[in-house]
Protein backbone atom coordinates (compact mmCIF):
# COMPACT_ATOMS: atom_id res chain seq x y z
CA UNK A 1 96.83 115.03 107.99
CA UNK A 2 97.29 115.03 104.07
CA UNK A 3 96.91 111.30 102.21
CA UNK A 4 97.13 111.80 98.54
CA UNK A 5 95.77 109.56 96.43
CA UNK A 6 96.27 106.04 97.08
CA UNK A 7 98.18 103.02 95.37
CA UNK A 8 98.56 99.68 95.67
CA UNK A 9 101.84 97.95 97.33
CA UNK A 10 103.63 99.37 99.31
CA UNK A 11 102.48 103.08 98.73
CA UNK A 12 99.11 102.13 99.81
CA UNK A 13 100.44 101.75 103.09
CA UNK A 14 102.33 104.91 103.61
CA UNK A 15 100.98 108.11 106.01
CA UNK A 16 102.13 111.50 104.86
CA UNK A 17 101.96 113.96 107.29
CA UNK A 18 101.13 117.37 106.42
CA UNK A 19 101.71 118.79 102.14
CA UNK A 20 105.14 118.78 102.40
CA UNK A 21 107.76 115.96 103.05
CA UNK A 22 111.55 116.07 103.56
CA UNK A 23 114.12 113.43 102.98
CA UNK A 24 114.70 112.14 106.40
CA UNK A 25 110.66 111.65 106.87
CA UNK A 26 110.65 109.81 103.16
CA UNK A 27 113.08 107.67 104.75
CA UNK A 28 111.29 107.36 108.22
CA UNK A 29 107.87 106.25 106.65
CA UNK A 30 109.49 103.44 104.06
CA UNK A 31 111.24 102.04 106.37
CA UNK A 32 108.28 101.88 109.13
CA UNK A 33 106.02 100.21 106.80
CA UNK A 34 108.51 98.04 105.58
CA UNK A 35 109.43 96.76 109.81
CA UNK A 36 105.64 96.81 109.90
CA UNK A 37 105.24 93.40 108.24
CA UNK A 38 102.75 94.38 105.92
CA UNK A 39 104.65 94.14 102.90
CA UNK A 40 105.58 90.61 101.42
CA UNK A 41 109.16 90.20 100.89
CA UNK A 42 110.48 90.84 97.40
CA UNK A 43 108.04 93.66 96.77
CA UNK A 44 108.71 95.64 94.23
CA UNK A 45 109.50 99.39 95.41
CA UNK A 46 107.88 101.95 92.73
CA UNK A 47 110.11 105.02 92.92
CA UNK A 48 107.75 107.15 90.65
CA UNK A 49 104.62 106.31 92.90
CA UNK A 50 106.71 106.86 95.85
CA UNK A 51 108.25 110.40 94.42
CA UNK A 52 104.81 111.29 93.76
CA UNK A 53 102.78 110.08 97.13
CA UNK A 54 105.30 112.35 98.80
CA UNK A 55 105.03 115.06 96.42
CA UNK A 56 109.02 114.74 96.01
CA UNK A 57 111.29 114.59 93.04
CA UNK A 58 113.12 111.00 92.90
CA UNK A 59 116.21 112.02 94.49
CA UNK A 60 115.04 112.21 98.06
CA UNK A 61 113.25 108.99 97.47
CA UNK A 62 116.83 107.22 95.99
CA UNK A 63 118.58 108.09 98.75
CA UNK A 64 116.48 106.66 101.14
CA UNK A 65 116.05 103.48 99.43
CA UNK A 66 120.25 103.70 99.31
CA UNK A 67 120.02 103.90 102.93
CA UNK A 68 117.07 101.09 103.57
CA UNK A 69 119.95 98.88 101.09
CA UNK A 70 122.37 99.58 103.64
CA UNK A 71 120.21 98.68 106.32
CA UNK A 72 119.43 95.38 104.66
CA UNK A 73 116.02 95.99 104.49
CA UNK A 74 115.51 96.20 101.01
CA UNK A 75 117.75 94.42 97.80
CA UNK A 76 118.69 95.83 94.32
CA UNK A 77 118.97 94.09 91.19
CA UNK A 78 119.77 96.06 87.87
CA UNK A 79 116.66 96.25 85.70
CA UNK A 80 114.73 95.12 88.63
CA UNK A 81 115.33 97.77 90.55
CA UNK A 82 114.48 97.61 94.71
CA UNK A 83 112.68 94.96 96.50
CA UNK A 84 111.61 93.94 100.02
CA UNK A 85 114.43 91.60 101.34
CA UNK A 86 113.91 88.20 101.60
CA UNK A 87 115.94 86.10 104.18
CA UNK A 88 116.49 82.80 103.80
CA UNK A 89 116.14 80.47 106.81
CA UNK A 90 119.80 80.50 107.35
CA UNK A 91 119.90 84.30 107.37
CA UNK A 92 116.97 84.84 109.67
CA UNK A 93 118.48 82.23 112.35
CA UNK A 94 121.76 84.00 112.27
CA UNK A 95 120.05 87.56 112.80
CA UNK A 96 118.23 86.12 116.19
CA UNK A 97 122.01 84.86 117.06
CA UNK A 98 123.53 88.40 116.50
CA UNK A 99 120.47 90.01 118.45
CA UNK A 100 120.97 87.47 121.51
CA UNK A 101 124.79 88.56 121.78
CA UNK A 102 124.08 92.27 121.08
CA UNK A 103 121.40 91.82 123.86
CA UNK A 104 123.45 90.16 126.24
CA UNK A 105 126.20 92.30 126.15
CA UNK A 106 123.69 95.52 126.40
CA UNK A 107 121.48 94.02 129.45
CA UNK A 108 124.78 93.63 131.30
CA UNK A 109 125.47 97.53 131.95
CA UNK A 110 121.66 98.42 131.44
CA UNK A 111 120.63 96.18 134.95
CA UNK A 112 123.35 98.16 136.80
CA UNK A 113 122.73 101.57 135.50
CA UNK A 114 118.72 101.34 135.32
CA UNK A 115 116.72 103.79 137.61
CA UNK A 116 113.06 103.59 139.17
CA UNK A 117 111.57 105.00 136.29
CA UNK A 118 113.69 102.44 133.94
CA UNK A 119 111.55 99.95 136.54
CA UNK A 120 108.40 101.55 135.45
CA UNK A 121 108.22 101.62 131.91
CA UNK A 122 109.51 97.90 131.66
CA UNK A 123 106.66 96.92 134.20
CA UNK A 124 104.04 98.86 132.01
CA UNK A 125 105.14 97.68 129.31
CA UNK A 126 105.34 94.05 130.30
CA UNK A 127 101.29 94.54 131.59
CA UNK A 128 100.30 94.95 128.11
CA UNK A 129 102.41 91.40 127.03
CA UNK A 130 100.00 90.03 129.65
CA UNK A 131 97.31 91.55 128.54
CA UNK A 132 98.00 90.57 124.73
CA UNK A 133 97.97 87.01 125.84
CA UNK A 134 95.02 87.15 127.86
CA UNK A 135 93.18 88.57 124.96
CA UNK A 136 94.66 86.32 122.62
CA UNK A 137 96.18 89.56 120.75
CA UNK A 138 99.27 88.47 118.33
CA UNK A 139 99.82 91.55 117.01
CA UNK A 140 99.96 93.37 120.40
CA UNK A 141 102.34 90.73 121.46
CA UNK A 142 104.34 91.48 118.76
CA UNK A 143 104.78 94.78 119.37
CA UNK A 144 105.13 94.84 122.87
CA UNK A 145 107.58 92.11 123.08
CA UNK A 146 109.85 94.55 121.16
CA UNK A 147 109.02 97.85 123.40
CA UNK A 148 109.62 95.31 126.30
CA UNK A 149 113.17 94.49 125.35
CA UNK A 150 113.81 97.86 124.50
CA UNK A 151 112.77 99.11 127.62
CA UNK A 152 115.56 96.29 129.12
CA UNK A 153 117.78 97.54 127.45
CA UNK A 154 117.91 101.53 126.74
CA UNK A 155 119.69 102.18 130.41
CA UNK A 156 122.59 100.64 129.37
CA UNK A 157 123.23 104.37 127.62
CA UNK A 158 125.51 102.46 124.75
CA UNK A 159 124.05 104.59 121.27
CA UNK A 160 125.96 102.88 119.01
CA UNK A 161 125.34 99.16 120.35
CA UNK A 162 121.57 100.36 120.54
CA UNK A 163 121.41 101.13 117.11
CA UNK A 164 123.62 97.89 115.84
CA UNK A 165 120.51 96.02 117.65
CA UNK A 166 117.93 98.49 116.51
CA UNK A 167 119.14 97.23 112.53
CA UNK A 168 119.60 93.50 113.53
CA UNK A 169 116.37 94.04 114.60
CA UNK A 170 114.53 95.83 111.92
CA UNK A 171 115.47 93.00 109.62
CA UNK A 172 113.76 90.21 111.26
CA UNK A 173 110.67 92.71 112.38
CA UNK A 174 108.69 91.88 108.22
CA UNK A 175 108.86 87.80 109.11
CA UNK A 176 106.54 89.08 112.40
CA UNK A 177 107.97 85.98 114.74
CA UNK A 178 105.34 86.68 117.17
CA UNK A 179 102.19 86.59 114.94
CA UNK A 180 103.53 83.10 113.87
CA UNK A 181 103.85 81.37 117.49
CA UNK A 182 101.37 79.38 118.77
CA UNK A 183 98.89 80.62 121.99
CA UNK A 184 101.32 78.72 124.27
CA UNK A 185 104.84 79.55 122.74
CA UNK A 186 103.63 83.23 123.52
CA UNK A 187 102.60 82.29 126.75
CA UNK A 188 105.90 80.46 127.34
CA UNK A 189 107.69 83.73 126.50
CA UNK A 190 105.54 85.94 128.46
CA UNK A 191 106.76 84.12 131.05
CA UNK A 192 110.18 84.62 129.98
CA UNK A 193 109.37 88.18 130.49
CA UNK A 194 108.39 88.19 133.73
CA UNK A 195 111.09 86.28 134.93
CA UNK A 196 113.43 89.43 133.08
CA UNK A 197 111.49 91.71 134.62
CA UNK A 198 111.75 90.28 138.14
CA UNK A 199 115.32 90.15 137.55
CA UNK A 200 115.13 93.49 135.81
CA UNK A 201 113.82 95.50 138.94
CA UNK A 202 116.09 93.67 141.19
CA UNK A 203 119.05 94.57 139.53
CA UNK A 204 120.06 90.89 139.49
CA UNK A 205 122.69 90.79 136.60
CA UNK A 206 123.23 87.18 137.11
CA UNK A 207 119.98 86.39 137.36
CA UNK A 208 119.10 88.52 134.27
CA UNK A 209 121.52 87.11 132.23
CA UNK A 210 120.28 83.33 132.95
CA UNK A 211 116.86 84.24 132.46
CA UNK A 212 117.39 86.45 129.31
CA UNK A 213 119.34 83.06 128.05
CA UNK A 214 117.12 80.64 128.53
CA UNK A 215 114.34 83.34 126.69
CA UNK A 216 116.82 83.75 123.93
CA UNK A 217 117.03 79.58 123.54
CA UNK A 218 113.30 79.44 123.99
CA UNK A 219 113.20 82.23 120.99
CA UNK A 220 115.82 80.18 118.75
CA UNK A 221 113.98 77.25 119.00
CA UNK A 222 110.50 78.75 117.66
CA UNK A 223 112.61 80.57 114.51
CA UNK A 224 114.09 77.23 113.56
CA UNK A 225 110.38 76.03 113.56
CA UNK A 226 109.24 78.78 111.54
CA UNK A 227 111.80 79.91 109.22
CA UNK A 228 111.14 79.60 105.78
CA UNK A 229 112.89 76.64 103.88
């Protein structure tokens, strides 16, 4: 693995993987560190650092930050250039109300569809929520609260719903909701999850969908708590 010499921001963040870069992995990294959380919201996005940490001229790094504009994930201001997006309170509460419906709508076919091995990954995957409450482990939680829902959801074999949600969800991944909660409010929602699961594995649609409901309520509440004012 090639790192070339390091920045600060944002580019101190970024992994480059071998001496030579293409487009699509410009845009791949940028956008992982910027889900990551680790960069503040209105950061400033150097092009020329970027350009040069991936040993690129600027125009594969423009067109990824076009695309990351798109995405909502970053904002542009003549003179000012590209930032980190910053969502206001009412912005990041209407996000979690697009994800619930996106959700709903995708859990609906994925319960009916879902194999045994759909079964297994959710369950694994729901062992290590456990396990990141146990351990008191925010960041874990955060992360595998989101591999948990995705694993809920991918049997429902719907690409371009999956990806609508995968966006909706990308922008509210840099306010890390998870990191925020407090030791019960994660425990509360792990047990959310295992209720989903349950549901999940017994191909209870009805069930699921009450369950996944009262989880997505639960969730609401804690954003209106913590969203920036």
């Amino acid at each position: 693995m090639t790192q070339p010499r390091r920045q600060s921001g944002i580019v101190s963040l970024l992994v480059r993987e071998g001496s030579y870069a293409t487009g699509p992995q410009v845009l791949s990294e940028l956008r992982r560190v910027i889900v990551s959380g680790q960069v503040p919201p209105g950061s400033p996005i150097p092009l020329d650092d970027v350009a040069a940490f991936f040993g690129v001229s600027l125009i594969p790094v423009r067109e990824a930050l076009k695309t990351l504009l798109g995405e909502g994930l970053l904002a542009h201001q003549p003179r000012l250039g590209y930032t980190v997006t910053a969502l206001s309170s009412a912005e990041l509460e209407e996000l979690y109300v697009v994800r619930g419906a996106l959700e709903a709508a995708a859990l609906d076919a994925a319960v009916r569809q879902s194999t045994a091995a759909d079964h297994a990954r959710a369950t694994a995957i729901h062992a290590k929520l456990v396990d990141a409450v146990a351990t008191r482990d925010a960041a874990g939680f955060q992360h595998a609260s989101r591999d948990f829902h995705e694993a809920l959801l991918a049997p429902c074999r719907m690409p371009r719903l999956l990806h609508m949600l995968d966006i909706a969800w990308n922008l509210t991944e840099p306010f890390q909701t998870m990191m925020q909660l407090t030791e019960d409010e994660r425990a509360e929602l792990r047990a959310d999850h295992e209720a989903m699961l349950a549901a999940f594995t017994a191909r209870d649609a009805e069930r699921l969908r009450a369950v996944s409901g009262e989880h997505h309520d639960r969730l609401a509440a804690c954003i209106a708590r913590l969203s920036p004012r």
